[in-house]
Each structure stands twice: as structure tokens, then as C-alpha cells.
N, C-alpha and C. Protein backbone atom coordinates (compact mmCIF):
# COMPACT_ATOMS: atom_id res chain seq x y z
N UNK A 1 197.52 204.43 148.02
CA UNK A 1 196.97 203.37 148.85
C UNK A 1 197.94 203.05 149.97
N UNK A 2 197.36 202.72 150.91
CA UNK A 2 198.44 202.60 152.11
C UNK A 2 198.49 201.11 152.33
N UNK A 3 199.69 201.01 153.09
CA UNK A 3 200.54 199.84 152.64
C UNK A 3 200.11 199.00 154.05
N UNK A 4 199.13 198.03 153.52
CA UNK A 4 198.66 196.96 154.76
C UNK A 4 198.69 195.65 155.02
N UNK A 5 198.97 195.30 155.72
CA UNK A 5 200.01 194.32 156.30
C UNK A 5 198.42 193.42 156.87
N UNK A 6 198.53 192.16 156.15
CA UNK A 6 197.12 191.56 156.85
C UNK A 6 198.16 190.12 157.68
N UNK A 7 197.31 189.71 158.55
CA UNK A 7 198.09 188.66 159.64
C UNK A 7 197.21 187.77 159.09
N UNK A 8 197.47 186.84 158.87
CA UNK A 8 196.89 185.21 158.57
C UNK A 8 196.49 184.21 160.00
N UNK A 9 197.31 184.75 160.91
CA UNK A 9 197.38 184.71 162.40
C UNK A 9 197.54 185.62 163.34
N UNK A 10 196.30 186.33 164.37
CA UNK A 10 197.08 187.38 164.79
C UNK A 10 197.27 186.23 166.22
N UNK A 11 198.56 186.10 166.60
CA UNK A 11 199.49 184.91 167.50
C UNK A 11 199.18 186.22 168.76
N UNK A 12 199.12 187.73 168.86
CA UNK A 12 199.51 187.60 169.70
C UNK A 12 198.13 188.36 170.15
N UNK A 13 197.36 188.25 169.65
CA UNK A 13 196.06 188.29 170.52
C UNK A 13 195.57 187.33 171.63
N UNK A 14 195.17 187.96 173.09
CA UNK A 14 194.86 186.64 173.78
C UNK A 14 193.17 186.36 173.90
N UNK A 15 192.81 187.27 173.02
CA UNK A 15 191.01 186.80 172.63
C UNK A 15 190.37 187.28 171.45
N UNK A 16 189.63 186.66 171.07
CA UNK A 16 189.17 186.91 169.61
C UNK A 16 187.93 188.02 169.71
N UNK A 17 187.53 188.42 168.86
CA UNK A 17 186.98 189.67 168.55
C UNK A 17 185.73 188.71 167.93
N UNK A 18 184.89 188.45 167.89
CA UNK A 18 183.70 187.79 166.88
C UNK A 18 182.56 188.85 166.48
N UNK A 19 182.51 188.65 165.29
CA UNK A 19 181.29 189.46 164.46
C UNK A 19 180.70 188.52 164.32
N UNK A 20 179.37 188.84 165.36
CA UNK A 20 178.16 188.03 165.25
C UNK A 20 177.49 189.35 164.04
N UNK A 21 177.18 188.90 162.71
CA UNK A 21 176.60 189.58 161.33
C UNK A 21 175.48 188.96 160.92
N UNK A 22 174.48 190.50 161.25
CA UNK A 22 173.46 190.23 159.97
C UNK A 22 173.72 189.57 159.06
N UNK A 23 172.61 188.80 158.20
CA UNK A 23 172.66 188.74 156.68
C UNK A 23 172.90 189.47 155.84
N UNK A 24 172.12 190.57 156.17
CA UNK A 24 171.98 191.89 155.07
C UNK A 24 173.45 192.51 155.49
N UNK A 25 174.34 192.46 156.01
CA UNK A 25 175.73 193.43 156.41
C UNK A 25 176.63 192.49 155.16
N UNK A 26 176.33 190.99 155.27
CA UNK A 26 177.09 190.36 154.89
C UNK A 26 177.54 191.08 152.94
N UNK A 27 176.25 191.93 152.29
CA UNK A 27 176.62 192.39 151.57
C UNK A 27 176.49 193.46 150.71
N UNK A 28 176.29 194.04 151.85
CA UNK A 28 176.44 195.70 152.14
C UNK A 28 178.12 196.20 151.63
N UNK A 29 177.84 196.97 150.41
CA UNK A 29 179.25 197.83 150.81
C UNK A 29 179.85 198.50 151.51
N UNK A 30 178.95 199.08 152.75
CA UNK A 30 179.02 200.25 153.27
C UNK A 30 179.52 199.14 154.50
N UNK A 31 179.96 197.77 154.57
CA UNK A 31 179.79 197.32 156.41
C UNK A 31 181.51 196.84 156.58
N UNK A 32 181.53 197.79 157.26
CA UNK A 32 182.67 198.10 158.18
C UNK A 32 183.85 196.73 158.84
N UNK A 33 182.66 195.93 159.42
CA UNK A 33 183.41 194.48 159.48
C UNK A 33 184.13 193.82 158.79
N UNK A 34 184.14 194.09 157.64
CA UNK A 34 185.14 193.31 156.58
C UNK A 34 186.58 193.87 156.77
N UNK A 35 186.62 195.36 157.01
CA UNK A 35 188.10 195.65 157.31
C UNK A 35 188.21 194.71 159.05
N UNK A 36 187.53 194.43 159.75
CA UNK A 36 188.48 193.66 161.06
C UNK A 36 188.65 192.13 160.68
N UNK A 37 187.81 191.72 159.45
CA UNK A 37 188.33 190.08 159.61
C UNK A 37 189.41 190.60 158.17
N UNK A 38 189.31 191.21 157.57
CA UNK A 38 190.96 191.38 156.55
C UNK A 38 191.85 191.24 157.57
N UNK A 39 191.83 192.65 158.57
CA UNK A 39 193.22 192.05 159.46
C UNK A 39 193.28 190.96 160.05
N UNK A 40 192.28 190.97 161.03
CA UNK A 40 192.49 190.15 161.87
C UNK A 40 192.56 188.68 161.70
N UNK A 41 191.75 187.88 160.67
CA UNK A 41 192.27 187.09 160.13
C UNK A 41 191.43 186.10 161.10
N UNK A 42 191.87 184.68 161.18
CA UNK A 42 191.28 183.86 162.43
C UNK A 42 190.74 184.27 163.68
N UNK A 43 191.33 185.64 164.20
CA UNK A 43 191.16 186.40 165.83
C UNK A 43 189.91 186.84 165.36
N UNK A 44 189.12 187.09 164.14
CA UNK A 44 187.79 187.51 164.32
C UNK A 44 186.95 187.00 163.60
N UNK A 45 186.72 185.57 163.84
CA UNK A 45 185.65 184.70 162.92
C UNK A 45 184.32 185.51 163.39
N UNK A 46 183.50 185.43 161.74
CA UNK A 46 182.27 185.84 161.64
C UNK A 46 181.16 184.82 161.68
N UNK A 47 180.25 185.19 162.23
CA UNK A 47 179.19 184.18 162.69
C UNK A 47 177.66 185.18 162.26
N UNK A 48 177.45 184.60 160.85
CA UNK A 48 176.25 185.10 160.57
C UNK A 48 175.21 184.37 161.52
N UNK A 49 174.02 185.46 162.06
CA UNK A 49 173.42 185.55 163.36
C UNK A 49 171.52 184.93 162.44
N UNK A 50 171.00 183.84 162.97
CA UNK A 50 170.09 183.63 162.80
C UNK A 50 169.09 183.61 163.92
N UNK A 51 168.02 183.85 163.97
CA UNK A 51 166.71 184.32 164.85
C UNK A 51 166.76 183.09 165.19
N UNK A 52 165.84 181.89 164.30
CA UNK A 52 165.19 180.84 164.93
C UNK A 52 166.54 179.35 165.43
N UNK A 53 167.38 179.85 164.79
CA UNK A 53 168.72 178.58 165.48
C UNK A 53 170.10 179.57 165.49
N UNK A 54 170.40 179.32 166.67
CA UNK A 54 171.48 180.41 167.22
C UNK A 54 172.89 179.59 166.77
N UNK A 55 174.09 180.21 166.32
CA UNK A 55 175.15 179.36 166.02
C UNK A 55 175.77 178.28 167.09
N UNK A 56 175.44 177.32 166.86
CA UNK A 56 176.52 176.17 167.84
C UNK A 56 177.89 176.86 168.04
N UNK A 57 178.20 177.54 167.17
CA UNK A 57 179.98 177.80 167.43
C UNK A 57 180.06 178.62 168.24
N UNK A 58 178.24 179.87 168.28
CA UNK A 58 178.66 180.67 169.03
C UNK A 58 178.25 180.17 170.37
N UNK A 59 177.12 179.48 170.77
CA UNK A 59 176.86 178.94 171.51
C UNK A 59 178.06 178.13 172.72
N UNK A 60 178.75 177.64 171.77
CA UNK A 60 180.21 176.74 172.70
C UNK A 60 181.16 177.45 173.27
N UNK A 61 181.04 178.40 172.33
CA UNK A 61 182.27 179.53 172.97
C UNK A 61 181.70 179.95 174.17
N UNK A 62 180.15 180.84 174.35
CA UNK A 62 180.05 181.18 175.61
C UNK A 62 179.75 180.22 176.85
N UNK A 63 179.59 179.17 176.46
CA UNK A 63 179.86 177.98 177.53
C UNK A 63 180.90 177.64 178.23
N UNK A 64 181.64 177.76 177.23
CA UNK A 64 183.35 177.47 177.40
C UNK A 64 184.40 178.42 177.65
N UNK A 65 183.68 179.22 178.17
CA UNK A 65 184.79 180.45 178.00
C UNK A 65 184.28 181.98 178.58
N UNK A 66 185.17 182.92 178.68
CA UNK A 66 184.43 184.01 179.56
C UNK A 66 184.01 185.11 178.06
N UNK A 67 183.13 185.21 177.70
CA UNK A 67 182.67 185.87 176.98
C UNK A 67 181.88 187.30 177.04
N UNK A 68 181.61 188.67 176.34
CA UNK A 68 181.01 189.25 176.69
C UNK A 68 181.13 189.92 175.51
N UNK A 69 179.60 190.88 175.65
CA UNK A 69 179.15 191.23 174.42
C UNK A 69 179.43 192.62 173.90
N UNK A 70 180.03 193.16 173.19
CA UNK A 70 179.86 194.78 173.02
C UNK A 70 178.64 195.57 172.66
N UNK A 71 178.04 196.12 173.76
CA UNK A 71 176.94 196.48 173.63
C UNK A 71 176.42 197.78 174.63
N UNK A 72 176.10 199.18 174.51
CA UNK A 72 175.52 199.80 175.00
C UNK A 72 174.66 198.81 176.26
N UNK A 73 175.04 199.69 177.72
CA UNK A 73 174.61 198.79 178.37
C UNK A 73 173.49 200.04 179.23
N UNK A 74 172.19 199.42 179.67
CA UNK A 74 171.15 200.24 180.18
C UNK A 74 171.49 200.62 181.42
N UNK A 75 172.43 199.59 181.99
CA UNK A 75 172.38 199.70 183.56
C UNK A 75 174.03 199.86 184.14
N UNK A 76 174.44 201.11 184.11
CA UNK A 76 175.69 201.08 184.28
C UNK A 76 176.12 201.71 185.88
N UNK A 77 175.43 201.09 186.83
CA UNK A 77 175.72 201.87 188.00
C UNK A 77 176.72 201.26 188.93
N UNK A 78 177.32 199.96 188.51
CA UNK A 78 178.33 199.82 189.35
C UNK A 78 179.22 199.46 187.78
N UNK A 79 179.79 200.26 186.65
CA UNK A 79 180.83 199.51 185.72
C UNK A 79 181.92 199.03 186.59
N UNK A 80 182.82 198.37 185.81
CA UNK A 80 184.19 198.47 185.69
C UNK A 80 184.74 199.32 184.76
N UNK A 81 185.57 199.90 185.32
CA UNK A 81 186.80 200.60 184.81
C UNK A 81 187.75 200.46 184.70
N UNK A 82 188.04 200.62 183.90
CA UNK A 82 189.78 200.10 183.27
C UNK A 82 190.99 201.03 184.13
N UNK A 83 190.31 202.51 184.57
CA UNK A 83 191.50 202.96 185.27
C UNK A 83 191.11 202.96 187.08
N UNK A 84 190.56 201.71 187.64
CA UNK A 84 190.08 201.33 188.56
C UNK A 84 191.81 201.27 189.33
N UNK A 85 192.15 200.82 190.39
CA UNK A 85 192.82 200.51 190.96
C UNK A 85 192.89 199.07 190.95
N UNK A 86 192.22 198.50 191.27
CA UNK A 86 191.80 196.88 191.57
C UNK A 86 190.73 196.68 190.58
N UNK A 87 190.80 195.77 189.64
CA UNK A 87 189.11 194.96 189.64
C UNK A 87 188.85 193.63 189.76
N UNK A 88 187.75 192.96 190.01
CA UNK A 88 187.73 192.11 189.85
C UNK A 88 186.53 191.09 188.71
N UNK A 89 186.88 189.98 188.62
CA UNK A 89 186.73 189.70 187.32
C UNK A 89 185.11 189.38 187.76
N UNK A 90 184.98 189.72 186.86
CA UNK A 90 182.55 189.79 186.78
C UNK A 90 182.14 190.10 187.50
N UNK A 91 182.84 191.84 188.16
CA UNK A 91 182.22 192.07 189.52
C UNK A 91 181.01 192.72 189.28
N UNK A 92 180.30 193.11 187.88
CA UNK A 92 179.39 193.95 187.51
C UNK A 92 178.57 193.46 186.41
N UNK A 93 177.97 193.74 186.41
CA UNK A 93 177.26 193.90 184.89
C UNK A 93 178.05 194.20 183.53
N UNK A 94 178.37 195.58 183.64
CA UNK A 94 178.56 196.24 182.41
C UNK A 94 180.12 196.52 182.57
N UNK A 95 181.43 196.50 181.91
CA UNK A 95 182.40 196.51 181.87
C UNK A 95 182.58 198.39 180.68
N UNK A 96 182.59 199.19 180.93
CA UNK A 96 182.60 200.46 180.37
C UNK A 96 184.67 200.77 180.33
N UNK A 97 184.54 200.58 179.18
CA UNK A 97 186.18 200.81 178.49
C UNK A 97 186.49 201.95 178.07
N UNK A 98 187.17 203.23 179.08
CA UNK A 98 187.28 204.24 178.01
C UNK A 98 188.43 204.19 177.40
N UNK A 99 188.21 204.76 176.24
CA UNK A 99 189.69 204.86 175.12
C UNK A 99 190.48 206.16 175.34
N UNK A 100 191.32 205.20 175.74
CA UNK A 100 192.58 205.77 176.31
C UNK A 100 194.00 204.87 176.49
N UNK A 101 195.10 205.41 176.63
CA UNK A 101 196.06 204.45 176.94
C UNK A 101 196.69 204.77 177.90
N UNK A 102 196.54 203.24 178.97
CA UNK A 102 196.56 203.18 180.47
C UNK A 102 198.16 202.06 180.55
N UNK A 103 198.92 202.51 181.54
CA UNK A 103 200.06 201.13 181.71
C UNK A 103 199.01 200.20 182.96
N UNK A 104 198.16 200.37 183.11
CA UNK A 104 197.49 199.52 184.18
C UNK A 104 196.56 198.29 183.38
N UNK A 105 196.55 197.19 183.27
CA UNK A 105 195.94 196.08 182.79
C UNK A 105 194.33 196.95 182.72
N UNK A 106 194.67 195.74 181.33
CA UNK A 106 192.66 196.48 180.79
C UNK A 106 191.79 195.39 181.31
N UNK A 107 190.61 196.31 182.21
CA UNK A 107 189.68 195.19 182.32
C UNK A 107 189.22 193.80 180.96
N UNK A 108 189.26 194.65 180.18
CA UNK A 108 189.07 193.17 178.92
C UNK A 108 190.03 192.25 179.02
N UNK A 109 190.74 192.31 179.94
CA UNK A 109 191.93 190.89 180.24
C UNK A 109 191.07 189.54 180.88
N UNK A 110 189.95 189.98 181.48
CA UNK A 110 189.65 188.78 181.69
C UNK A 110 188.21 187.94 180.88
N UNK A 111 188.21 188.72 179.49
CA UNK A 111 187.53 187.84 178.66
C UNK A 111 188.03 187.00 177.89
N UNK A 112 187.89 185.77 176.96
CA UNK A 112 188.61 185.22 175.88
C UNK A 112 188.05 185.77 174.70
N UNK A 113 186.85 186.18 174.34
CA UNK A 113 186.11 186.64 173.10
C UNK A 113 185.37 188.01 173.63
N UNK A 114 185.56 188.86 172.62
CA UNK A 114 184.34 189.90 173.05
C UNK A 114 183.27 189.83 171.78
N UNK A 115 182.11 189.68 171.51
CA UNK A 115 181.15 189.29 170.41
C UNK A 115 180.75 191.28 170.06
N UNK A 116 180.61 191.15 168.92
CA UNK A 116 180.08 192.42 168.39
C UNK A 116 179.24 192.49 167.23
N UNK A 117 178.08 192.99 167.73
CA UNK A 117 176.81 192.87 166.51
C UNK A 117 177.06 193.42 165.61
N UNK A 118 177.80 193.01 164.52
CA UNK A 118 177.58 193.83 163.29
C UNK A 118 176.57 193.79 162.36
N UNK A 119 175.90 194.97 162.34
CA UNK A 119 174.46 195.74 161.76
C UNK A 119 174.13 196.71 161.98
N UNK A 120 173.16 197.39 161.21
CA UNK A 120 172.87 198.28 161.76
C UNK A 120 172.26 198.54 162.85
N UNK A 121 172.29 200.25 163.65
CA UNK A 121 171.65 200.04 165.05
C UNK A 121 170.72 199.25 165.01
N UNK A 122 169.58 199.45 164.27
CA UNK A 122 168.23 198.90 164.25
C UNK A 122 168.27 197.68 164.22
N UNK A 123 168.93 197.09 163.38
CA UNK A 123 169.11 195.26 163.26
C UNK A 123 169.36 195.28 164.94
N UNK A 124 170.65 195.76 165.34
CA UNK A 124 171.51 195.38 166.39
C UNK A 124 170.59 194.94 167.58
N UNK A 125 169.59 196.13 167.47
CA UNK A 125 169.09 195.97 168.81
C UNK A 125 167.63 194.84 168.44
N UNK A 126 166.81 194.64 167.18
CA UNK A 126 166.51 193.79 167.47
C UNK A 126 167.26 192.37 167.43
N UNK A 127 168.30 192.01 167.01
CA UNK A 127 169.13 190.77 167.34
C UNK A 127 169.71 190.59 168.47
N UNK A 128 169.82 191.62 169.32
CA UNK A 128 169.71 191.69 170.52
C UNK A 128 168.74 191.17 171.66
N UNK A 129 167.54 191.86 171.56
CA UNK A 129 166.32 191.50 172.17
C UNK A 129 165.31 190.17 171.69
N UNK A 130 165.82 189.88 170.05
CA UNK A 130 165.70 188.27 169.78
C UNK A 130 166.46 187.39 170.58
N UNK A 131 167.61 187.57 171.12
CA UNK A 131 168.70 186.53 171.56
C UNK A 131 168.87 186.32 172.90
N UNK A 132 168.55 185.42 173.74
CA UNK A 132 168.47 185.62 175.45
C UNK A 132 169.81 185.23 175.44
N UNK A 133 170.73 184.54 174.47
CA UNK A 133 171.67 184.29 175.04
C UNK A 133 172.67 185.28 174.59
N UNK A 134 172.61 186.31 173.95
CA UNK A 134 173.04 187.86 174.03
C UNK A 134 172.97 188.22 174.99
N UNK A 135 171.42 188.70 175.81
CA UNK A 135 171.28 189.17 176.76
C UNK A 135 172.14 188.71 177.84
N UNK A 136 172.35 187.29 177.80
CA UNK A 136 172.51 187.21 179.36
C UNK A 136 174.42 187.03 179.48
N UNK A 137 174.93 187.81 178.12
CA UNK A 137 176.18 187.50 178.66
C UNK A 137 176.36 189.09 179.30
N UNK A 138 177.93 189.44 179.70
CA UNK A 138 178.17 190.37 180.23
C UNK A 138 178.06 191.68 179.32
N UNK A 139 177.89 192.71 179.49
CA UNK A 139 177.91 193.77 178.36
C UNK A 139 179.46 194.59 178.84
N UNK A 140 180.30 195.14 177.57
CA UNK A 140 180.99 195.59 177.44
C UNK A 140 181.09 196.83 176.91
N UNK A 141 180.61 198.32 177.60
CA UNK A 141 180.71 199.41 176.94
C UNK A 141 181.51 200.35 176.49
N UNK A 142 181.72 200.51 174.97
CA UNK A 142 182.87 201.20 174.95
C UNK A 142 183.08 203.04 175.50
N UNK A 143 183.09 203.94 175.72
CA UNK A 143 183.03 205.40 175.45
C UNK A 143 184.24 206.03 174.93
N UNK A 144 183.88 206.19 173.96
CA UNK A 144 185.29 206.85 173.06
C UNK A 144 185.43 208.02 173.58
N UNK A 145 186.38 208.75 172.73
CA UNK A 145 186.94 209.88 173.12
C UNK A 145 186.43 211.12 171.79
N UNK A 146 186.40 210.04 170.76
CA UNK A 146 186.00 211.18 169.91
C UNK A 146 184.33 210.87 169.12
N UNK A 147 183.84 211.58 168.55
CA UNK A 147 182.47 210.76 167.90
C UNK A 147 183.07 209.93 166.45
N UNK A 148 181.92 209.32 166.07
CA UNK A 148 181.98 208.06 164.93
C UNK A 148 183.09 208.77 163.61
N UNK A 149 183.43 208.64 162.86
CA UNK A 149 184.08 208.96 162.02
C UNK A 149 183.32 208.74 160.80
N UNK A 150 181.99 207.66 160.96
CA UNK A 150 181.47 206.65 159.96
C UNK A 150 179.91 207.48 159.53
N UNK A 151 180.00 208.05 158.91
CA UNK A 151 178.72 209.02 158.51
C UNK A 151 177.38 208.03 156.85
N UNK A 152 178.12 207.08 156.62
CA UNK A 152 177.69 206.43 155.66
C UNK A 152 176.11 206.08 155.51
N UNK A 153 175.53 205.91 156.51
CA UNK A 153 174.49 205.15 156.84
C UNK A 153 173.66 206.99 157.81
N UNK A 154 172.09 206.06 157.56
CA UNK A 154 171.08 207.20 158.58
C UNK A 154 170.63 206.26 159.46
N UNK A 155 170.60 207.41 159.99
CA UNK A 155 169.79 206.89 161.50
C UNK A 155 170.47 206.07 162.70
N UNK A 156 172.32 206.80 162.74
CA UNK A 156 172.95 206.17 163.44
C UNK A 156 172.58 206.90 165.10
N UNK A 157 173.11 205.82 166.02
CA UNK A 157 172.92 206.47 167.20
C UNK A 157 173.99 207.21 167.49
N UNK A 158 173.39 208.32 168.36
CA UNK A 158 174.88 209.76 168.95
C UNK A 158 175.36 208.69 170.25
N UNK A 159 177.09 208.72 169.45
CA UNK A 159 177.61 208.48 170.49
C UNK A 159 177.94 207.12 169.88
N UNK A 160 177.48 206.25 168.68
CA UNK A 160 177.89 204.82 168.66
C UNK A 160 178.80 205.21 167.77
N UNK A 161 179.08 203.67 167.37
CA UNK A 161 180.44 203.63 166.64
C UNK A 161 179.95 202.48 165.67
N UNK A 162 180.63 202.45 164.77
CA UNK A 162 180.57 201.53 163.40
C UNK A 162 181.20 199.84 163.88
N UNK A 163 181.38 199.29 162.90
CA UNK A 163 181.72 197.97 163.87
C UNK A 163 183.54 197.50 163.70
N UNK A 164 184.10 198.65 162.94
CA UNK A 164 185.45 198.71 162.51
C UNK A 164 185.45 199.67 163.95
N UNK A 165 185.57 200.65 163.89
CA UNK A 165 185.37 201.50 165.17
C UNK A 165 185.46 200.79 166.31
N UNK A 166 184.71 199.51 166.51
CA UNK A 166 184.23 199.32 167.97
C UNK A 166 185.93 197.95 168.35
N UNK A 167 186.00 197.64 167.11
CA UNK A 167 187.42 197.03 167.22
C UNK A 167 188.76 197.84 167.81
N UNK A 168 188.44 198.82 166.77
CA UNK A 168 189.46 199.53 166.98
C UNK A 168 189.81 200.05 168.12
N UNK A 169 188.83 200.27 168.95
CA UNK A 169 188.33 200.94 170.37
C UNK A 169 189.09 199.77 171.07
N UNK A 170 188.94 198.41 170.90
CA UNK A 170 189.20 196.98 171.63
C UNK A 170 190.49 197.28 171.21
N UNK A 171 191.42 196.75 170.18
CA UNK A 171 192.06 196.63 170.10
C UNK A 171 193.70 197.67 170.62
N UNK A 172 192.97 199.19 170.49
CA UNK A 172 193.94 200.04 171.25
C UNK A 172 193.45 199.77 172.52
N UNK A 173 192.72 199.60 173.61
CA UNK A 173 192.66 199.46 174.92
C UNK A 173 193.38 198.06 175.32
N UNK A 174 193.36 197.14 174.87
CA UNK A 174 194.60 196.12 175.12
C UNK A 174 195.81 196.30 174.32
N UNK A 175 195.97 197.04 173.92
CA UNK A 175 197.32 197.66 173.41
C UNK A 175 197.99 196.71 172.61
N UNK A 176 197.27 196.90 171.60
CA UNK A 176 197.36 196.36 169.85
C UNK A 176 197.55 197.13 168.99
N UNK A 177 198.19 198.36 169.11
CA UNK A 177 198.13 199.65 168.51
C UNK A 177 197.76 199.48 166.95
N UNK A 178 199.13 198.50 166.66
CA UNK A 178 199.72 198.05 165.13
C UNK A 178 198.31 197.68 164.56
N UNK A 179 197.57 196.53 165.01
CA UNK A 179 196.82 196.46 164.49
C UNK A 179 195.43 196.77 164.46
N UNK A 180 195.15 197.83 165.39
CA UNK A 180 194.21 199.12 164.91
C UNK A 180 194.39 199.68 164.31
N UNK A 181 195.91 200.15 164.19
CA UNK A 181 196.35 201.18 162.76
C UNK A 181 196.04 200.71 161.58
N UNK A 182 196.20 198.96 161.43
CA UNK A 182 196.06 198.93 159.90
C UNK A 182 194.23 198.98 160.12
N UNK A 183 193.22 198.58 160.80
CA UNK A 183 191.68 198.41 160.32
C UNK A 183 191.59 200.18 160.09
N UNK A 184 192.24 200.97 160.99
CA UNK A 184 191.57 202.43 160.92
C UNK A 184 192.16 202.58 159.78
N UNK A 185 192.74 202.21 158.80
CA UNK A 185 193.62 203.12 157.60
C UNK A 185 192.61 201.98 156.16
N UNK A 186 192.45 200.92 156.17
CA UNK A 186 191.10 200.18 155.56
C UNK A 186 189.68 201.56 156.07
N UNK A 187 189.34 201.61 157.11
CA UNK A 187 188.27 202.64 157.06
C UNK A 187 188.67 204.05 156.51
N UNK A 188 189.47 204.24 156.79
CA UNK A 188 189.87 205.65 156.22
C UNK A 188 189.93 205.60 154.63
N UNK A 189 190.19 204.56 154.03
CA UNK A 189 190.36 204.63 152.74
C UNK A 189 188.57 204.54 152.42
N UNK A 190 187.98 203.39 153.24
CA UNK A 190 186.87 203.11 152.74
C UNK A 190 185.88 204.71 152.77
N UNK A 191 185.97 205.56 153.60
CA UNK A 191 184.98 206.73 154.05
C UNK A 191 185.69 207.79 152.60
N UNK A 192 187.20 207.71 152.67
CA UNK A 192 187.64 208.47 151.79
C UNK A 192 186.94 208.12 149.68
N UNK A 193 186.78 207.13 149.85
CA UNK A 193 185.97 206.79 148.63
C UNK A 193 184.39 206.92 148.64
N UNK A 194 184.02 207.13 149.37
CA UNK A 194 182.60 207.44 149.39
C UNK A 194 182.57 209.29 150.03
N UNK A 195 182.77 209.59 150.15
CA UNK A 195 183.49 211.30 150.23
C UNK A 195 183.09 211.89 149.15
């Protein structure tokens, strides 16, 4: 078993990660999110996601704050890019993050929270298209470098990522290495037991 180090505080995050979660993920063995709030601890409060009353907590945050959603985005013709020269802050729609490691500031510097649907695709996208106030925040797309690692589940989309994955993706692009290493080594154990 590998030796993991959970933060009770991660102090030096400067935005939280939120798992907006299905019901049904909440107790699922197979859901991935539980390794980012082990680490992450307070930096990724979970906010089980209801249809007919939307969370106040989540609600305040995007009022209060620059928020945006991780989400496959339809309309990506002007992104931001992280290895842009200049950007500026909400100059687009869709914020497209590739994974990679850049010494040039990551566009995700100018969010405080990035929200991430944890569920499956199918949930995702209808809790998506239930939620106008999903819709109308900014979308944040990731494009990895390699495909999913997460084979557990059918009927995933080519090209997505699990919701440990989509952290992990966040967390190495603002250069958190340490603590992507410990969620990817929780998934690695978790895929390695179902193997």
C-alpha cells in the first residue's frame, strides 16, 4: 500500500475544487471523487446536486466569486490557453487547459473554485442541462495528454476523464504536483483492485 499523506488543510491551494455529486455516486464503489476529498480535505467540499432546489452553498459561491465549471465545452472557437502569451481574465467562453507543465501562469489563476460534476457521463450531462446556473457559468476544458486510465464503468465518453482524473488534470496544471501524486496513487490502487 502506498504511503499517503492526507492534508486536513490544503493551505496552499488558492481555489477549491468542488464536487457538485450525484446521489447515486455518493455510493457507488466505483466513484472516483472520494479519492479528491480524502486528499484534499476542505479544498474540495462536496455538494450533493439536487434538480428541484439547487445548493445555497453552491449558489453563493458563484455569486461571490469567479467560478467555472469543468465541462466539455460545445463552443470552443475563441478558448483560452494556458500557453497563450497574454490572457485575459473571461475573455471567452471556454477556458481549454492542456496538461502539461508550463513556467507561464495557468489560465485557472483567475478562478477561486472550479465545480466538477461528479457522475456518470449520462447523469453529468443531464445535471447539466437541468441546471441554468451550470450553464451559465464559464466552462473549463480539460485535454489531456493521455486517454482515461478509468475503464470501470460503460458507456464512457472517448476522450473524458473520471472525476479523480479531472482533478488531477487541475491540480498538475497549477502546479500541485504533490498533491496529484497522492489522488493518482488512491486511483491506482483503486483500478488495481478491481483488475
Amino acid at each position: 500500500m502506498a504511503d499517503i499523506r492526507y492534508f486536513e488543510n490544503c493551505e496552499t491551494l488558492y481555489m477549491k475544487i468542488v464536487l457538485l455529486t450525484h446521489e447515486r455516486e455518493l455510493t457507488r464503489a466505483t466513484n472516483t471523487g472520494q479519492w479528491v476529498t480524502q486528499v484534499l480535505a476542505d479544498a474540495a467540499p462536496v455538494i450533493t446536486w439536487q434538480r428541484k432546489s439547487p445548493s445555497d452553498e453552491l449558489l453563493q459561491m458563484i455569486a461571490s466569486g469567479n467560478v467555472a465549471l469543468v465541462f466539455p465545452s460545445e463552443e470552443e472557437t475563441n478558448p483560452l490557453k494556458v500557453d497563450d502569451e497574454a490572457f485575459s481574465e473571461k475573455s471567452s467562453k471556454a477556458a481549454v487547459i492542456p496538461s502539461s507543465t508550463t513556467s507561464k501562469p495557468s489560465a485557472l489563476a483567475q478562478f477561486d473554485a472550479l465545480v466538477i460534476i461528479d457522475a456518470t457521463w449520462q447523469e453529468a450531462r443531464k445535471m447539466y442541462n437541468r441546471s441554468p446556473y451550470l450553464q451559465a457559468l464559464e466552462k473549463v476544458s480539460l485535454t489531456p495528454k493521455h486517454a482515461s486510465l478509468y475503464q470501470l464503468r460503460r458507456n464512457q465518453v472517448e476522450g473524458g476523464l473520471c472525476t479523480a482524473e479531472c482533478a488531477i488534470e487541475i491540480l498538475n496544471e497549477i502546479g500541485e504536483n504533490e498533491l496529484a501524486a497522492e489522488i493518482t496513487a488512491l486511483l491506482l490502487q483503486q483500478l488495481n483492485l478491481k483488475a
